[in-house]
N, C-alpha and C. Protein backbone atom coordinates (compact mmCIF):
# COMPACT_ATOMS: atom_id res chain seq x y z
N UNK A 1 8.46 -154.17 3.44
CA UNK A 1 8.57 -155.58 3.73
C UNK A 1 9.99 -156.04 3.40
N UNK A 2 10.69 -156.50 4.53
CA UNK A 2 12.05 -157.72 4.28
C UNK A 2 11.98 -158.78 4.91
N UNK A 3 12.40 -159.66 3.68
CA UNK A 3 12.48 -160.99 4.15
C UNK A 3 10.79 -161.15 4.56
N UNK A 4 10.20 -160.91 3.44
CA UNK A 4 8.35 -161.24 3.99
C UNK A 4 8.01 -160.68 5.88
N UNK A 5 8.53 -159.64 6.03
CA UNK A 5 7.93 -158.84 7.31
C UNK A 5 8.72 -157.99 7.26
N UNK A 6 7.39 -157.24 7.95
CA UNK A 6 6.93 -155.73 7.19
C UNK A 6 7.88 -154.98 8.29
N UNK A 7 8.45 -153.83 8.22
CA UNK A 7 9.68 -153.26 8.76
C UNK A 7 8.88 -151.91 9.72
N UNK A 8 7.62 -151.72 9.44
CA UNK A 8 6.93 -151.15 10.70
C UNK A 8 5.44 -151.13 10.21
N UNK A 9 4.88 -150.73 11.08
CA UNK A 9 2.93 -151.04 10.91
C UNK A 9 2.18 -149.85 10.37
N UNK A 10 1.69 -150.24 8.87
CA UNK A 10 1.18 -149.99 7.60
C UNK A 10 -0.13 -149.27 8.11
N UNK A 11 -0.64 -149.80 9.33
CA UNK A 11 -1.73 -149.13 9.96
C UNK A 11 -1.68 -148.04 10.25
N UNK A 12 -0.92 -147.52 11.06
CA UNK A 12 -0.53 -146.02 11.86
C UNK A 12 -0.05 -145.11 10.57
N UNK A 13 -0.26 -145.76 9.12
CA UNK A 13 0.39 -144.18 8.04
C UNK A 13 -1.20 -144.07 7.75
N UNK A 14 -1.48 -142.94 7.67
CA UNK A 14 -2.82 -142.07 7.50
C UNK A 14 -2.32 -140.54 6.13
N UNK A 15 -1.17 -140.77 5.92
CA UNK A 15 -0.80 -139.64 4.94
C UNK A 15 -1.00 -140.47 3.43
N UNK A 16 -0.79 -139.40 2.62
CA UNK A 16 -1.40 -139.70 1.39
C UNK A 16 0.34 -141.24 0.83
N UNK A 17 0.16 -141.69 0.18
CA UNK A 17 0.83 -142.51 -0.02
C UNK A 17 0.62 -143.44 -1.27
N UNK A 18 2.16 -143.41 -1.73
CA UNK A 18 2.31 -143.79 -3.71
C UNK A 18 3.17 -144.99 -3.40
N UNK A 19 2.83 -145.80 -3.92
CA UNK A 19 4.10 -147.34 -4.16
C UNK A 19 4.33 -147.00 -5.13
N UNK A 20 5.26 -147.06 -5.85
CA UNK A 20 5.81 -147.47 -7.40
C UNK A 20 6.27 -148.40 -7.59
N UNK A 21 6.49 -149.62 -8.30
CA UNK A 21 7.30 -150.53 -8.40
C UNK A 21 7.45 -151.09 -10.24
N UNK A 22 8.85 -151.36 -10.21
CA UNK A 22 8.64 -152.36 -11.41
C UNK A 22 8.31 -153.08 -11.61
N UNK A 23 7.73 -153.55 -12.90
CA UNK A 23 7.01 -155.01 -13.26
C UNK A 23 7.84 -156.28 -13.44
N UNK A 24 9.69 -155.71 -13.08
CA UNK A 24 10.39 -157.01 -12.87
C UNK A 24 11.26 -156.88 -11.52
N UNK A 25 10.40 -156.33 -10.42
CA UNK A 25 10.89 -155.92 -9.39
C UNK A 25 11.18 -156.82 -8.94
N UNK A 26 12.43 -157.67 -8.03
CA UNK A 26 12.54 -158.95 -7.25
C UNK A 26 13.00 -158.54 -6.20
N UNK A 27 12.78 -157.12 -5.73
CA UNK A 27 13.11 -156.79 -4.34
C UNK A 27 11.67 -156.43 -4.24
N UNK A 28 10.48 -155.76 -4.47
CA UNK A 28 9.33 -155.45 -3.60
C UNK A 28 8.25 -156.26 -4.61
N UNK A 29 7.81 -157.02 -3.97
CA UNK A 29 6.91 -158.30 -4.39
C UNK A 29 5.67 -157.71 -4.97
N UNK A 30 4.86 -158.14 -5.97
CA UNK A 30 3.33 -157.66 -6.40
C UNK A 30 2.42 -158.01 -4.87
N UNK A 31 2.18 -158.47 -4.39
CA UNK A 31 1.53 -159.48 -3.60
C UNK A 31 1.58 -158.86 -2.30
N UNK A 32 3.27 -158.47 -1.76
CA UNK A 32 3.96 -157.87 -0.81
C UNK A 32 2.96 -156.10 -1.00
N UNK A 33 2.77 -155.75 -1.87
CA UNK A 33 2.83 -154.28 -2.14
C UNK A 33 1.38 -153.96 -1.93
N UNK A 34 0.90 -155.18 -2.78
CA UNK A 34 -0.85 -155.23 -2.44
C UNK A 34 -1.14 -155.01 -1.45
N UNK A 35 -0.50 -156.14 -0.21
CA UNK A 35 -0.88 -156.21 1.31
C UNK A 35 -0.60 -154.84 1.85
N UNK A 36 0.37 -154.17 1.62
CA UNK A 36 0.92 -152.81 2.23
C UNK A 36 -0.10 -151.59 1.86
N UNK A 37 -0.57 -152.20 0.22
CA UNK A 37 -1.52 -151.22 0.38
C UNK A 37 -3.33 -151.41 0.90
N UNK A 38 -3.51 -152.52 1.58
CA UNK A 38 -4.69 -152.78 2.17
C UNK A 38 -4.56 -152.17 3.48
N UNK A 39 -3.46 -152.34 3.87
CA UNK A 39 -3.15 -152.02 5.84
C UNK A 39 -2.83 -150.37 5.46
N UNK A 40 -2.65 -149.55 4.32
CA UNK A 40 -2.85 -148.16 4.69
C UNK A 40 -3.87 -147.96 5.29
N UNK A 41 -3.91 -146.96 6.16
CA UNK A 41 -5.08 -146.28 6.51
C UNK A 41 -5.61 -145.03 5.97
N UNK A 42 -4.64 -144.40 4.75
CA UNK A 42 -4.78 -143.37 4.05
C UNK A 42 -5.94 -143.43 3.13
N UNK A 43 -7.15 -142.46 3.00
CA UNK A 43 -7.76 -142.13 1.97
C UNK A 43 -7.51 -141.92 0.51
N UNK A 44 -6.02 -141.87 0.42
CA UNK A 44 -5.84 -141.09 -0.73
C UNK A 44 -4.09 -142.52 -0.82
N UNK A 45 -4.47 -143.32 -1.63
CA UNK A 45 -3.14 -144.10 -2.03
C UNK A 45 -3.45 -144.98 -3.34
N UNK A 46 -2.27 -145.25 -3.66
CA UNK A 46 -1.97 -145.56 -5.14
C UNK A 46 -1.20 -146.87 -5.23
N UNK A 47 -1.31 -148.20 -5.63
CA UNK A 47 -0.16 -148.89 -6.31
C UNK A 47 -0.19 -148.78 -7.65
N UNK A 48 1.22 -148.42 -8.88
CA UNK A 48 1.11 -148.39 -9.75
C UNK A 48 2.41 -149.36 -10.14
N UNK A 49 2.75 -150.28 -10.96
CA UNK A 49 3.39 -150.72 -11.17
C UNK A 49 3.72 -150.68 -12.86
N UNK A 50 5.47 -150.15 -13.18
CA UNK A 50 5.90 -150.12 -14.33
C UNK A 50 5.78 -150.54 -14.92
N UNK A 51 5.64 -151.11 -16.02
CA UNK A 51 6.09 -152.17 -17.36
C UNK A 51 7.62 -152.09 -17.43
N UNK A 52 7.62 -153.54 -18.01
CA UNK A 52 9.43 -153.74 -18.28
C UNK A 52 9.87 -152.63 -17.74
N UNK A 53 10.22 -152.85 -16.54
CA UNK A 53 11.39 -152.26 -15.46
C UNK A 53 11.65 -152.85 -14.10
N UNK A 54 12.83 -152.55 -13.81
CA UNK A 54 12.95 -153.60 -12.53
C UNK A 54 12.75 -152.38 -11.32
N UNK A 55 13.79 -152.96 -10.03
CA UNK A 55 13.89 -152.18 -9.06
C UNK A 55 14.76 -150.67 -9.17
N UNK A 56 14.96 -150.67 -10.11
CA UNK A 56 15.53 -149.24 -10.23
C UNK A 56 14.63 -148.31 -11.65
N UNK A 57 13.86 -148.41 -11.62
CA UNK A 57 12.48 -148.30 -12.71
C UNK A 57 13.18 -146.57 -12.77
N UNK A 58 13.29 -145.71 -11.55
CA UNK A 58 13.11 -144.27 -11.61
C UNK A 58 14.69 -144.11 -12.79
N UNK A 59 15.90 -144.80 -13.10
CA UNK A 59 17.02 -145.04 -13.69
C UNK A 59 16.61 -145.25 -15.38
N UNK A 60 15.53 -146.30 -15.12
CA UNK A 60 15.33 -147.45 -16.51
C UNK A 60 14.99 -146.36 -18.06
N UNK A 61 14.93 -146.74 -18.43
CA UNK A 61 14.35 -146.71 -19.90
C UNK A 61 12.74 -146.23 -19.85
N UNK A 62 11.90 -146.87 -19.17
CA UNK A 62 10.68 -146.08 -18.68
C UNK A 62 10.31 -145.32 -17.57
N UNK A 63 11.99 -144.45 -17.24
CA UNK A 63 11.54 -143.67 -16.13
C UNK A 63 10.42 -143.05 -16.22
N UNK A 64 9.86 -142.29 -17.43
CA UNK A 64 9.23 -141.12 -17.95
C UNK A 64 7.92 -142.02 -17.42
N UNK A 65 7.60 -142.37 -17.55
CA UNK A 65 6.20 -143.39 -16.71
C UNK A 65 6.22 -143.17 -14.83
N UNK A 66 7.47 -143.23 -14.79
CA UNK A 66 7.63 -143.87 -12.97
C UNK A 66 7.48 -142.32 -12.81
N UNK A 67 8.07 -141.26 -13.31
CA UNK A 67 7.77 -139.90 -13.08
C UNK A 67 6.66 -139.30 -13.33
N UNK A 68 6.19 -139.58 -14.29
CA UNK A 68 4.71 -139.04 -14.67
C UNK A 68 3.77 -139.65 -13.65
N UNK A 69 4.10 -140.86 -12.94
CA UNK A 69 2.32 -141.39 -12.16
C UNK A 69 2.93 -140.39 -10.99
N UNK A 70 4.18 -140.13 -10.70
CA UNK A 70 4.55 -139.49 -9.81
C UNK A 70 4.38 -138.20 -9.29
N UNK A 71 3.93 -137.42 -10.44
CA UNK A 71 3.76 -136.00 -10.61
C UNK A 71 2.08 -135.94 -10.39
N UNK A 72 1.42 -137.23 -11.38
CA UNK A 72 0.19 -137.28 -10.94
C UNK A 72 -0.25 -137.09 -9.78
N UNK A 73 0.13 -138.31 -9.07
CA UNK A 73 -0.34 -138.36 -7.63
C UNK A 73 0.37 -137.02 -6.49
N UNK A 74 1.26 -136.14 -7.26
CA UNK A 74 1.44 -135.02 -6.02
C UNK A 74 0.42 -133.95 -6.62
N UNK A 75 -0.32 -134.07 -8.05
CA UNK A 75 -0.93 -133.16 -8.07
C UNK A 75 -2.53 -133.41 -7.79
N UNK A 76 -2.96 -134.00 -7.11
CA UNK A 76 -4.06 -134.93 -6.53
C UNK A 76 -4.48 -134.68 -5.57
């Protein structure tokens, strides 16, 4: 999603699929991420969102979180 519309259709992904985001993200919205993950069509998807971290969460101080749900969900 930019600028509140969505940059292609959330419907047609059917592969397994992870959001990550920070919990002080002001580039990918809570709300925004939700919707993206209702219009998957994938069986198998995840939103997980950081604690205290912004849009660069995989950089932050709690990368070790943004990597670990990360490792989770490829071993799934």
């Amino acid at each position: 999603v930019y600028n509140h519309r969505p940059l292609y259709n959330a419907s047609m992904v059917y592969c397994p699929t992870l959001i990550l985001r920070g919990e002080y993200d002001t580039a990918s919205q809570l709300a925004d991420m939700e919707k993206l993950l209702r219009q998957l069509k994938s069986s198998s998807k995840k939103l997980v969102t950081v604690g205290d971290a912004t849009h660069y969460a995989l950089i932050e101080k709690n990368a070790v979180k943004f990597w670990q749900e990360a490792v989770i969900f490829l071993k799934t």
